[in-house]
N, C-alpha and C. Protein backbone atom coordinates (compact mmCIF):
# COMPACT_ATOMS: atom_id res chain seq x y z
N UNK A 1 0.84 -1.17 0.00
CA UNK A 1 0.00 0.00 0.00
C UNK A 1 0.89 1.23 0.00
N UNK A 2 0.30 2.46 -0.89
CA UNK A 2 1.41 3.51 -1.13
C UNK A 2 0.60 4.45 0.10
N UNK A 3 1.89 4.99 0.76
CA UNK A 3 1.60 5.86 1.78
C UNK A 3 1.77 7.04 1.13
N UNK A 4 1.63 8.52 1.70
CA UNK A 4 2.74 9.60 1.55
C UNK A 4 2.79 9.97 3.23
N UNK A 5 3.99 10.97 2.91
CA UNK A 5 4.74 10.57 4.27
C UNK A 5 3.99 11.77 5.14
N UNK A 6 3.09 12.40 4.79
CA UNK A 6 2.17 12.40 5.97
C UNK A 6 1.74 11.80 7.00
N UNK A 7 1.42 10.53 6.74
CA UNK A 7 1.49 9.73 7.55
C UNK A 7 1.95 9.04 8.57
N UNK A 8 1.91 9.10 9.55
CA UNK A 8 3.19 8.72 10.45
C UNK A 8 2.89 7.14 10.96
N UNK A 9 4.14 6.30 11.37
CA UNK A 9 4.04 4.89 11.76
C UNK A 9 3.87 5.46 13.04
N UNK A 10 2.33 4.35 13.34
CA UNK A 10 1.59 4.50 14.32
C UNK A 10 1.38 2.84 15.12
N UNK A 11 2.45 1.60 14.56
CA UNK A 11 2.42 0.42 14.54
C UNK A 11 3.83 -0.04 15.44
N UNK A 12 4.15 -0.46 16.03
CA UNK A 12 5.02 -1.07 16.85
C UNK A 12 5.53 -2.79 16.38
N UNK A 13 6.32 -2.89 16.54
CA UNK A 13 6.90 -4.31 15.81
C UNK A 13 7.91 -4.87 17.16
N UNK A 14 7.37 -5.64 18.09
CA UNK A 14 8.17 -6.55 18.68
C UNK A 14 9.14 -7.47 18.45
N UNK A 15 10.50 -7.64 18.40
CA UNK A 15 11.68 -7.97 17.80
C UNK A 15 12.53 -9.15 19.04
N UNK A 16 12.00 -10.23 18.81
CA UNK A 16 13.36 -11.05 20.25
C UNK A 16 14.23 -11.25 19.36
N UNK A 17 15.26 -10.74 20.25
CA UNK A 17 16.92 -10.47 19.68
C UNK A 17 17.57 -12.38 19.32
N UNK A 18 16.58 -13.05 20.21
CA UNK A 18 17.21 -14.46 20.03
C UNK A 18 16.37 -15.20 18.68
N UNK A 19 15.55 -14.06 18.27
CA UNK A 19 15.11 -14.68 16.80
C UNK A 19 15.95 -14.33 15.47
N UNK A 20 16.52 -13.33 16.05
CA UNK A 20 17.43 -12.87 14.99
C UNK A 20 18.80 -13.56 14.65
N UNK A 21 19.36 -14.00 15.57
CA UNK A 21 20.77 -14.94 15.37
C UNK A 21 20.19 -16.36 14.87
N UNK A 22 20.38 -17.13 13.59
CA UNK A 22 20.13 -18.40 14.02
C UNK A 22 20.60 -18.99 14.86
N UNK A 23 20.14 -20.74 14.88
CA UNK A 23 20.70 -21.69 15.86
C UNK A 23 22.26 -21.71 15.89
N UNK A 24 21.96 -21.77 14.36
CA UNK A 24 23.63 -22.94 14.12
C UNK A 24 24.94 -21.66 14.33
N UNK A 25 24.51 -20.88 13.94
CA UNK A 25 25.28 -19.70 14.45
C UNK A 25 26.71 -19.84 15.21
N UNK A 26 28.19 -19.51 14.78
CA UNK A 26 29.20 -19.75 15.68
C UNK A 26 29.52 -18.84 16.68
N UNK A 27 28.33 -17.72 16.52
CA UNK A 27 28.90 -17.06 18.37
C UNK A 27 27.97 -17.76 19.01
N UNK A 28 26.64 -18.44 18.67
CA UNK A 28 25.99 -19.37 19.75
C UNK A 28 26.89 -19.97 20.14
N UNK A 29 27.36 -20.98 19.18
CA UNK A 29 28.27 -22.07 19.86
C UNK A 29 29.31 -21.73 20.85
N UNK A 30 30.09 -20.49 20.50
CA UNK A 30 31.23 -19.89 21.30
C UNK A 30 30.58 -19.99 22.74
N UNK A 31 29.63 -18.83 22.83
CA UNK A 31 28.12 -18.54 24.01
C UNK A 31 28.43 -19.60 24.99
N UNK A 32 27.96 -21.12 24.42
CA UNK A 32 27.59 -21.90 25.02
C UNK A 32 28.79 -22.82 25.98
N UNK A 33 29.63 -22.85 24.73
CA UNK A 33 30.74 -23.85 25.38
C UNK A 33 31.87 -22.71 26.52
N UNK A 34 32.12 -21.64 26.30
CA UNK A 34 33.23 -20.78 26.79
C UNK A 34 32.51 -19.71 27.59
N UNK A 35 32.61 -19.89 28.97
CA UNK A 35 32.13 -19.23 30.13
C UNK A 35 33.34 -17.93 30.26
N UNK A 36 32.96 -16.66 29.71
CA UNK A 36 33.88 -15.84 29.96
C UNK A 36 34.26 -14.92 31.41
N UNK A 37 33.10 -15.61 32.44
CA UNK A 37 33.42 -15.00 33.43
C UNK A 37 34.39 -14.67 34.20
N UNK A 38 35.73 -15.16 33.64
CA UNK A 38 37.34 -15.07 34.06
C UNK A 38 37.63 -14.05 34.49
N UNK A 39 37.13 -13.46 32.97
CA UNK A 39 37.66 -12.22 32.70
C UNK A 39 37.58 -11.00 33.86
N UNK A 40 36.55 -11.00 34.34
CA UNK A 40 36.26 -9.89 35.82
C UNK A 40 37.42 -10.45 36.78
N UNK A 41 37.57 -11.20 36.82
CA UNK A 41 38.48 -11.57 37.70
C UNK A 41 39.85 -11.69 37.68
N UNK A 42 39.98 -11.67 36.30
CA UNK A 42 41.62 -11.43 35.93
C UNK A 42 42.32 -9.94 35.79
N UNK A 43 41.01 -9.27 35.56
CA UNK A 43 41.40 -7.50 35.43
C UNK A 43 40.83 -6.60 36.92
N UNK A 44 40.38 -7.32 37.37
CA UNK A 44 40.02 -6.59 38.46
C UNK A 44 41.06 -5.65 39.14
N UNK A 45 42.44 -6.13 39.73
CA UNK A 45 43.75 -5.02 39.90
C UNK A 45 43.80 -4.57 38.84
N UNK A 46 43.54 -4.60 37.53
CA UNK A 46 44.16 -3.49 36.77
C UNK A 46 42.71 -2.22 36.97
N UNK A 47 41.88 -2.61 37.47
CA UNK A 47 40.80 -1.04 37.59
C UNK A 47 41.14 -0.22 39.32
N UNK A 48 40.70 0.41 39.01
CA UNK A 48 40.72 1.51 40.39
C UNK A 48 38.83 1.69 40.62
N UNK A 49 38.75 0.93 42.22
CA UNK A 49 37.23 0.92 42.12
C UNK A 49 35.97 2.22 43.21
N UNK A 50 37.04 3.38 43.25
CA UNK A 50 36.46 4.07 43.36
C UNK A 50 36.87 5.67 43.46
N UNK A 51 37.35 5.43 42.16
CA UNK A 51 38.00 6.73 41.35
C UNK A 51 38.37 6.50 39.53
N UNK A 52 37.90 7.81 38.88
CA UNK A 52 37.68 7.61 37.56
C UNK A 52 36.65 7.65 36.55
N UNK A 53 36.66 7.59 35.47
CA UNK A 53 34.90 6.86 35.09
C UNK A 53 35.00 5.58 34.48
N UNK A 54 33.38 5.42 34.52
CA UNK A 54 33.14 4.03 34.42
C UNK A 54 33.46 3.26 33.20
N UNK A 55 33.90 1.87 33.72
CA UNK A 55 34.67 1.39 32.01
C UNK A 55 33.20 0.67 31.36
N UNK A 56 34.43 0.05 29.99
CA UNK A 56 33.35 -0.76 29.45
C UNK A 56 33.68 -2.11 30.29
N UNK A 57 32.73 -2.68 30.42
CA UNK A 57 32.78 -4.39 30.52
C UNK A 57 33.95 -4.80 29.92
N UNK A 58 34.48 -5.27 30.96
CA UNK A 58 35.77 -6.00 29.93
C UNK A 58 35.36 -7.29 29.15
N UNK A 59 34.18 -8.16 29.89
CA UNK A 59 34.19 -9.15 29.33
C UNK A 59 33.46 -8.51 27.90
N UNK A 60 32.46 -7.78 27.64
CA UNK A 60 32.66 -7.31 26.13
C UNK A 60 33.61 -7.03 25.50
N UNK A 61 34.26 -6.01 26.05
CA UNK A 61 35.16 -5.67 25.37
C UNK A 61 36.20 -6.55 24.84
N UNK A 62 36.37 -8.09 25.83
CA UNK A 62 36.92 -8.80 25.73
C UNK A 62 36.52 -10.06 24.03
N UNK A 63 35.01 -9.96 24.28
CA UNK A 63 34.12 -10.46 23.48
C UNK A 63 34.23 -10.06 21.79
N UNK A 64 34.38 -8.53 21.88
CA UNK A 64 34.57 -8.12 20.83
C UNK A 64 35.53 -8.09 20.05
N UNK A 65 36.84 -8.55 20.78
CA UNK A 65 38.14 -8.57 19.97
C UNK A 65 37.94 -9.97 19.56
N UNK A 66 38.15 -10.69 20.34
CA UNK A 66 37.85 -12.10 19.95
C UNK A 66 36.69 -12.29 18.51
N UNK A 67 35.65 -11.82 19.07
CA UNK A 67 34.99 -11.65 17.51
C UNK A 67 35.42 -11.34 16.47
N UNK A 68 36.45 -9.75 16.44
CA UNK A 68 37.12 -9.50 14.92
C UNK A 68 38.23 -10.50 14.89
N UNK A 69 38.79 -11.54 15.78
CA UNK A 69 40.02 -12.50 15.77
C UNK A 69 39.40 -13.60 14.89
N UNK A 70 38.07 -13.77 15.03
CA UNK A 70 36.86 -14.85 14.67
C UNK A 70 36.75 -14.80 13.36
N UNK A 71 36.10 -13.35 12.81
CA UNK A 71 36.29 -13.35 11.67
C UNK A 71 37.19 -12.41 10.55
N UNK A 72 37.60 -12.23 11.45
CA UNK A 72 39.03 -12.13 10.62
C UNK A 72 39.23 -10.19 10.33
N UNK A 73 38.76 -9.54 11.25
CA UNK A 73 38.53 -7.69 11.35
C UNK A 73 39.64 -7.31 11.99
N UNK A 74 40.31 -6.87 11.12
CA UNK A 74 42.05 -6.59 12.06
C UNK A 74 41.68 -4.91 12.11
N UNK A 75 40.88 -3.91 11.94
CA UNK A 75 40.59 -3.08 12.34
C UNK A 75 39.80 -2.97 13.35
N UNK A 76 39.98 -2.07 14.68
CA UNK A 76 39.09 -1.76 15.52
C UNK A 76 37.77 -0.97 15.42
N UNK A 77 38.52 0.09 14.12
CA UNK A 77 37.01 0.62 13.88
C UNK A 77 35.92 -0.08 12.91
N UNK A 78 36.66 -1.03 12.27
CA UNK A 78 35.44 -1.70 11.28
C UNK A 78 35.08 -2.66 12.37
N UNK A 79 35.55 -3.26 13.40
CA UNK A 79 35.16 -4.21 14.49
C UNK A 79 33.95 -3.03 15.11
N UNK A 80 34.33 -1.98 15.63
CA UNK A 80 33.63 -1.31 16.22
C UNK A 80 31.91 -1.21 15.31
N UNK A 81 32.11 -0.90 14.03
CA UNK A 81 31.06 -0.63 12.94
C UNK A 81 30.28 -1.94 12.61
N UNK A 82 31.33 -3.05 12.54
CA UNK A 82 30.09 -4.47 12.15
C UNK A 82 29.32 -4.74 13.08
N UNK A 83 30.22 -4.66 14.59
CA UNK A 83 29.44 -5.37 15.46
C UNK A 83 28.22 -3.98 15.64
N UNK A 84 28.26 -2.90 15.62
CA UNK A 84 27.20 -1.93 15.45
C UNK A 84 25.77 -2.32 15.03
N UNK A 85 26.99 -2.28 13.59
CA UNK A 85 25.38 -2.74 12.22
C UNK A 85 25.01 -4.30 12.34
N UNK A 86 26.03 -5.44 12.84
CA UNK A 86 25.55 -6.90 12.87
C UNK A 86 25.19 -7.41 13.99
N UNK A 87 24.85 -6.84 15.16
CA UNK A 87 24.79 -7.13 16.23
C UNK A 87 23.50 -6.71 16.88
């Protein structure tokens, strides 16, 4: 149906984020088998916990390199941009 853009979207579209990744998917698999909870615990002396501002998650941050290592993004900013737009 042709609109003109008078019209405004007045419709809402509910989206589960776990419909969007398939199954077979290799960050599921990563997900499942590799518990990254280490990670808080291995950087913890390197933060200062009550002075500064607040970081990122390391275990993302941790997540995300590993991802461009995954598929192969030797830039940080195109790592930064896929996982943006693919994520």
């Amino acid at each position: 149906m042709l609109r003109s853009n008078k019209e405004k979207q007045h419709e809402l579209e509910f989206v589960c984020i776990e419909e969007l990744v398939p199954e077979d998917h290799l960050l599921r698999k990563v997900d499942k088998h590799i518990d990254f909870s280490f990670i808080t615990d291995k950087v913890r002396p390197l933060y200062c916990e009550n002075n500064g501002r607040p970081s990122i998650d390391p275990v993302v941050l941790f997540k995300m390199m590993f991802i461009g290592y995954l598929f192969g993004i030797r830039s940080e900013r195109q790592l930064e941009k896929e996982i943006r737009v693919n994520a």
